[in-house]
PDB file of N, CA and C in Angstrom:
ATOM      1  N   UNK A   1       0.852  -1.175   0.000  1.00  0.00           N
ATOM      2  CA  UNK A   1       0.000   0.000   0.000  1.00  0.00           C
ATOM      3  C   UNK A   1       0.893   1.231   0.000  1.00  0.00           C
ATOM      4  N   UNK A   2       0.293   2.244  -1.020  1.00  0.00           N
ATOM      5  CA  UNK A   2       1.428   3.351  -0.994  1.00  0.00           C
ATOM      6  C   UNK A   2       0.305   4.275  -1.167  1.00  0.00           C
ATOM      7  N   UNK A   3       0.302   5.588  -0.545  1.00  0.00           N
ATOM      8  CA  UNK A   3      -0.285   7.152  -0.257  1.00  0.00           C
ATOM      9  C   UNK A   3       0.109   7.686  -2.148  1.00  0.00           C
ATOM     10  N   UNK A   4      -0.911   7.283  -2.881  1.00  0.00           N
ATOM     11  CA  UNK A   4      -0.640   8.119  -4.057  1.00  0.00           C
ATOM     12  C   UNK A   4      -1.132   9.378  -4.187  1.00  0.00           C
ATOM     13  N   UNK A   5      -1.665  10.052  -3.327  1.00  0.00           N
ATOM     14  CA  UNK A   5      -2.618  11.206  -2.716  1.00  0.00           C
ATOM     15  C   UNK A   5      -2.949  12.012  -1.963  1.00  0.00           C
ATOM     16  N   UNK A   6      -2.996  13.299  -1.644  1.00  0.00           N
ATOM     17  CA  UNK A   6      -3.339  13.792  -0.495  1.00  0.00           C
ATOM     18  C   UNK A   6      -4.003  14.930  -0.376  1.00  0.00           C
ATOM     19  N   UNK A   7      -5.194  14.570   0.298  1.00  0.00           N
ATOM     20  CA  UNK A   7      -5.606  16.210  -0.510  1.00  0.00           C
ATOM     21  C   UNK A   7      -6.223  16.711   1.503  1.00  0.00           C
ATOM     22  N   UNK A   8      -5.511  18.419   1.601  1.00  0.00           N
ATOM     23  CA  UNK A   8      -5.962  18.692   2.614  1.00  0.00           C
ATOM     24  C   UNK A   8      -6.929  19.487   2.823  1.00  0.00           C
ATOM     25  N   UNK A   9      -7.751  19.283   3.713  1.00  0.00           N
ATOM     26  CA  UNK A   9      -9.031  20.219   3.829  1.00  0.00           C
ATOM     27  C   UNK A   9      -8.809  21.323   5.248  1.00  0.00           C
ATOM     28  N   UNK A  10     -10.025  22.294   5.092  1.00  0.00           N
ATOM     29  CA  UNK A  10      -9.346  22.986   6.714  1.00  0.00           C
ATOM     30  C   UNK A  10      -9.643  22.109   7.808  1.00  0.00           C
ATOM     31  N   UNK A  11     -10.332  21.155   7.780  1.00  0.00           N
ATOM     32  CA  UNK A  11     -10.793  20.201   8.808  1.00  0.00           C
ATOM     33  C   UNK A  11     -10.438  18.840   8.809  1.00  0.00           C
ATOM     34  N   UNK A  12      -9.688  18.731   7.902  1.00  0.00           N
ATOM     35  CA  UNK A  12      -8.842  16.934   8.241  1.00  0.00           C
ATOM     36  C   UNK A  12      -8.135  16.758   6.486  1.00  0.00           C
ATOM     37  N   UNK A  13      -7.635  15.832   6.609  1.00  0.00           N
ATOM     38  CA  UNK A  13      -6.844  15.402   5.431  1.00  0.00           C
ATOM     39  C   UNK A  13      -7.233  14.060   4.889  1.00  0.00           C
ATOM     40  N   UNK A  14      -7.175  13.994   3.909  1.00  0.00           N
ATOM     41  CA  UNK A  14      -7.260  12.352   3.101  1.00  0.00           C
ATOM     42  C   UNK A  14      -6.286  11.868   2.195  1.00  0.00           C
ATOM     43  N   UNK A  15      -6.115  10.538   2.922  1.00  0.00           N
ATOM     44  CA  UNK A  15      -5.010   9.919   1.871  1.00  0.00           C
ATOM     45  C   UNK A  15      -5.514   8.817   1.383  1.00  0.00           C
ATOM     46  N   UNK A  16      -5.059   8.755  -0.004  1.00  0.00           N
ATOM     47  CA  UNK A  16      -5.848   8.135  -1.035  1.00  0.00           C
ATOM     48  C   UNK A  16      -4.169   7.110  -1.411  1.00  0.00           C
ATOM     49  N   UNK A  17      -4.794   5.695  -0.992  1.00  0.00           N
ATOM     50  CA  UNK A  17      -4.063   4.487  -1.141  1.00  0.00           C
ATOM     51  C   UNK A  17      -4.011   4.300  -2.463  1.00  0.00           C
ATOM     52  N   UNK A  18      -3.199   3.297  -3.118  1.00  0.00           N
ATOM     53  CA  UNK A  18      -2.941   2.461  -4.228  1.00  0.00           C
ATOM     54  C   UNK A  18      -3.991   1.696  -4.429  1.00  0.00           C
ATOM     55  N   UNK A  19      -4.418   1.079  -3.106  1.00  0.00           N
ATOM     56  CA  UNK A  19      -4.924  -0.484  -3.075  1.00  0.00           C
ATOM     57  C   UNK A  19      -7.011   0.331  -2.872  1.00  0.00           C
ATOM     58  N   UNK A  20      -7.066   1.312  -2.714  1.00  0.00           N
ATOM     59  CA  UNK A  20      -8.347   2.437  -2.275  1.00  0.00           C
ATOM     60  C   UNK A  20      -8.590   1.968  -4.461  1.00  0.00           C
ATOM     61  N   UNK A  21      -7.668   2.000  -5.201  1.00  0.00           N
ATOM     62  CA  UNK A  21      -8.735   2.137  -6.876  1.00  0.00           C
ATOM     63  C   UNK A  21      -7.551   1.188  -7.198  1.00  0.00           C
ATOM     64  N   UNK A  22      -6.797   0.634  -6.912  1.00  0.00           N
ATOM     65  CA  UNK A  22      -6.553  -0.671  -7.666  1.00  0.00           C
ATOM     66  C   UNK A  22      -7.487  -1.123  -9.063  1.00  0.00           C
ATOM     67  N   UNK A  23      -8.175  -2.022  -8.038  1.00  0.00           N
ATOM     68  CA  UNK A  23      -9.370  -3.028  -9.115  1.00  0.00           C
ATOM     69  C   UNK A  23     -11.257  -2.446  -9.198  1.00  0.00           C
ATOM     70  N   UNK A  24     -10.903  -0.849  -8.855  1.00  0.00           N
ATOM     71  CA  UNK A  24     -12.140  -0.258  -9.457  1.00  0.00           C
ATOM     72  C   UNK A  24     -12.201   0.046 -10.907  1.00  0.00           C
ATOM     73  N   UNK A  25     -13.877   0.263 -11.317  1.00  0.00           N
ATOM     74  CA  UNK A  25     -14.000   0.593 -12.474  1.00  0.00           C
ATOM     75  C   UNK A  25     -14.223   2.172 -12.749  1.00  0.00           C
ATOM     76  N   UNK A  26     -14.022   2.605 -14.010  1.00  0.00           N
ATOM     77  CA  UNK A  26     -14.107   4.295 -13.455  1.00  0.00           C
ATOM     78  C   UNK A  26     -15.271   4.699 -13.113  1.00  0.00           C
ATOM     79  N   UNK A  27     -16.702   3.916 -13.356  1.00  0.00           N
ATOM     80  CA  UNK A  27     -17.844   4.265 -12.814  1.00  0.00           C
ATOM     81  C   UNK A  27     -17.652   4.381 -11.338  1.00  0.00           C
ATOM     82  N   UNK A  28     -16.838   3.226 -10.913  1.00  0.00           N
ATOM     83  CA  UNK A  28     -16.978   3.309  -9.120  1.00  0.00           C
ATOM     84  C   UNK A  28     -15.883   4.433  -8.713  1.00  0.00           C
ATOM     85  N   UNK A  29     -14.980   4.428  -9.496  1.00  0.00           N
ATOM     86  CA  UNK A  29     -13.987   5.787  -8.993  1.00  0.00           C
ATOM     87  C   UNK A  29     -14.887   6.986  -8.790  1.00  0.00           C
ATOM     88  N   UNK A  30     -15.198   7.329 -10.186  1.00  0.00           N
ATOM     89  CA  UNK A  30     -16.295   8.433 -10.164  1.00  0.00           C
ATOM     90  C   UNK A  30     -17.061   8.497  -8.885  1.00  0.00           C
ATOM     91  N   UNK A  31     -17.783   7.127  -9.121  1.00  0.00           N
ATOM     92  CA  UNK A  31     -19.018   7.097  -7.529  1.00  0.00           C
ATOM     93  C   UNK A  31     -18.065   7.392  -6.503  1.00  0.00           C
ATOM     94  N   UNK A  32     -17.119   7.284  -6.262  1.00  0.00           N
ATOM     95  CA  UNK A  32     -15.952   7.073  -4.660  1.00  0.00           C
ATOM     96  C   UNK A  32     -15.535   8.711  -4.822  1.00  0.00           C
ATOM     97  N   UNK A  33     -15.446   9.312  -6.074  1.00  0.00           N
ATOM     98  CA  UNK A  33     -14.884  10.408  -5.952  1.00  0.00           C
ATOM     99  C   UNK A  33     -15.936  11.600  -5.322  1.00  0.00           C
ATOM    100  N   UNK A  34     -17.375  11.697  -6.371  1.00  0.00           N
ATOM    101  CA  UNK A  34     -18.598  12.414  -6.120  1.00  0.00           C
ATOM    102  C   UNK A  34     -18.521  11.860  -4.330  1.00  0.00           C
ATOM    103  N   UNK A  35     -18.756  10.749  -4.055  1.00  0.00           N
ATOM    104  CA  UNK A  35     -18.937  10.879  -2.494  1.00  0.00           C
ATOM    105  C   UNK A  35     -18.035  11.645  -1.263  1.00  0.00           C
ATOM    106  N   UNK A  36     -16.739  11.488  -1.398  1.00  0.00           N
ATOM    107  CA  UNK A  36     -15.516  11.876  -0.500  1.00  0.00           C
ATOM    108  C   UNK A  36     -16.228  13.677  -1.103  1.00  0.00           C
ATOM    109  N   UNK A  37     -16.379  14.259  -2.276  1.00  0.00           N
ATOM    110  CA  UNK A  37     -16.712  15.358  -2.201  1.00  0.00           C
ATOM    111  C   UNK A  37     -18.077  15.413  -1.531  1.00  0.00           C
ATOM    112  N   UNK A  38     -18.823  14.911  -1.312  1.00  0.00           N
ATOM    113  CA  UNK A  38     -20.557  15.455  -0.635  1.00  0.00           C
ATOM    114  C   UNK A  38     -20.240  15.144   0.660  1.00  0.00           C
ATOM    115  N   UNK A  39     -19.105  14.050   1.132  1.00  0.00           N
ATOM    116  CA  UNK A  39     -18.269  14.206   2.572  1.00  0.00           C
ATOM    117  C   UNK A  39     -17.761  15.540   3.140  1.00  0.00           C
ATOM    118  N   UNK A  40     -16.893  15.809   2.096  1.00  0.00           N
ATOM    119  CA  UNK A  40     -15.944  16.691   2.211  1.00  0.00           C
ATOM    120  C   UNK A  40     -17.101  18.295   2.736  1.00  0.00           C
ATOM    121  N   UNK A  41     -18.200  18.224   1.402  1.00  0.00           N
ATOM    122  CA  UNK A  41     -18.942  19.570   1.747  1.00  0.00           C
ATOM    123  C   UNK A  41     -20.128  19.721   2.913  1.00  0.00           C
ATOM    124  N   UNK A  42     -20.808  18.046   3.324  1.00  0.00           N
ATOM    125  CA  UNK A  42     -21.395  17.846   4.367  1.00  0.00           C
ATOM    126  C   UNK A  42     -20.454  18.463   5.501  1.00  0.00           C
ATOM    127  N   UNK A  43     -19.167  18.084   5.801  1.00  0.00           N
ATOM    128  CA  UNK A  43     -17.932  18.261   6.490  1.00  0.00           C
ATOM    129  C   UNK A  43     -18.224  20.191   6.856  1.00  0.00           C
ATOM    130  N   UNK A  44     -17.928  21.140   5.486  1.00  0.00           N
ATOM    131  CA  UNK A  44     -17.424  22.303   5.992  1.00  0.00           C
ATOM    132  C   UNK A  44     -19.195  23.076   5.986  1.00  0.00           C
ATOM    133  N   UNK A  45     -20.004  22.212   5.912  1.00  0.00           N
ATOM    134  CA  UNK A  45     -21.703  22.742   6.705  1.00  0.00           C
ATOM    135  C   UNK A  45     -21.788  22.529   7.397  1.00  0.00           C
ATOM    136  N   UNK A  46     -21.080  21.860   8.041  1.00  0.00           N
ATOM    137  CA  UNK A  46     -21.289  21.829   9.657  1.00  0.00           C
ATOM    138  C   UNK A  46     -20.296  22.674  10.501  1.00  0.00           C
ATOM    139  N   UNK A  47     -19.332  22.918  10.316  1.00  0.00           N
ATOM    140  CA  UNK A  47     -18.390  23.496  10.127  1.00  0.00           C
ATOM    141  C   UNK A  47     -18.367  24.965  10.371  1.00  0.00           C
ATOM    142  N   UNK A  48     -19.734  25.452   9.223  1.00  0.00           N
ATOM    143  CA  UNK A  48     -19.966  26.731   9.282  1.00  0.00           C
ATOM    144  C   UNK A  48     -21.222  26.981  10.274  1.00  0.00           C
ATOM    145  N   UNK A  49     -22.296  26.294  10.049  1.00  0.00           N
ATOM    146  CA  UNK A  49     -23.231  25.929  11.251  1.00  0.00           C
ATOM    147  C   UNK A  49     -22.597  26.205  12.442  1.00  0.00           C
ATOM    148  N   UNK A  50     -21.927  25.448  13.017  1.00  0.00           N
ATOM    149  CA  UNK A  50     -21.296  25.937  14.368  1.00  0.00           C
ATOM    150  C   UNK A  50     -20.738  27.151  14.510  1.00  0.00           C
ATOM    151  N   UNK A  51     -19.997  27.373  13.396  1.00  0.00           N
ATOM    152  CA  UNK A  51     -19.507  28.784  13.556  1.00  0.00           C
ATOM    153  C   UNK A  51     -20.048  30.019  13.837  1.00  0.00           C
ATOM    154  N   UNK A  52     -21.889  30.023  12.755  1.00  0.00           N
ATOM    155  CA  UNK A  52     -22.637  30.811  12.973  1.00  0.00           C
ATOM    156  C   UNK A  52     -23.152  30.694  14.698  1.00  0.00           C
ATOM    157  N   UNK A  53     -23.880  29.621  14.731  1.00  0.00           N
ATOM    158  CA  UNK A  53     -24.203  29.229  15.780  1.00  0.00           C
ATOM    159  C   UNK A  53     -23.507  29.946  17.080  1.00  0.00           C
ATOM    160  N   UNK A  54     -22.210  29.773  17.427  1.00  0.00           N
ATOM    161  CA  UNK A  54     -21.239  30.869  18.486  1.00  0.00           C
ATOM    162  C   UNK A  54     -21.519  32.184  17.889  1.00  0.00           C
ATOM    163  N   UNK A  55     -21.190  32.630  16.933  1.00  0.00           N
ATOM    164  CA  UNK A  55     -21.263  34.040  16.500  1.00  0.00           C
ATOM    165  C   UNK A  55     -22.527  34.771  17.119  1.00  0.00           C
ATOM    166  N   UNK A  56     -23.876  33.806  17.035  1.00  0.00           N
ATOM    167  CA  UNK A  56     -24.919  34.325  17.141  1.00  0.00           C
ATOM    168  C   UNK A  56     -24.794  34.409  18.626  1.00  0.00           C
ATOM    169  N   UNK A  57     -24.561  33.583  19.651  1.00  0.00           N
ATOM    170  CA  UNK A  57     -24.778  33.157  20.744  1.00  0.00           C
ATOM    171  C   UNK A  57     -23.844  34.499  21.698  1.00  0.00           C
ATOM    172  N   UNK A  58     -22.737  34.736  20.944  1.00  0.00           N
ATOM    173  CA  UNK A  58     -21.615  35.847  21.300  1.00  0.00           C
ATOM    174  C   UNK A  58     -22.253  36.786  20.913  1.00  0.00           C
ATOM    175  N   UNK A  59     -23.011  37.260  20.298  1.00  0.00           N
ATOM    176  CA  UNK A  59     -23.726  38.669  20.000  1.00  0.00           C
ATOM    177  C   UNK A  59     -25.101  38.876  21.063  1.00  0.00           C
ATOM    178  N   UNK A  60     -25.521  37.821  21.219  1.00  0.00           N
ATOM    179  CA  UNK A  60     -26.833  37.862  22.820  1.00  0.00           C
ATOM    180  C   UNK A  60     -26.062  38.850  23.892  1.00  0.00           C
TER     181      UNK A  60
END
């Protein structure tokens, strides 16, 4: 297994293995890719949610 990948976000990092698309097809890459992104943007909505969330709570 070798890290052919790395992509960092402001809230965590992902490393993307050899053996992660080995013996996928590009339909499932695709599918694996679209998901880690609706991860990734579920990830910085919550992210901002909280953020508002204090902001608002600090302005009371």
């Amino acid at each position: 297994m070798a890290v052919v990948a790395t992509y960092h976000y402001p809230h965590g990092t992902v490393d993307v293995c050899d053996d992660a698309y080995r013996d996928a097809t590009p339909e499932e890459l695709k599918r694996r890719e679209e998901r880690m992104w609706k991860v990734a943007y579920d990830i910085m909505l919550r992210a901002e949610i909280r953020r508002r969330e204090q902001n608002h709570e600090e302005s009371l």
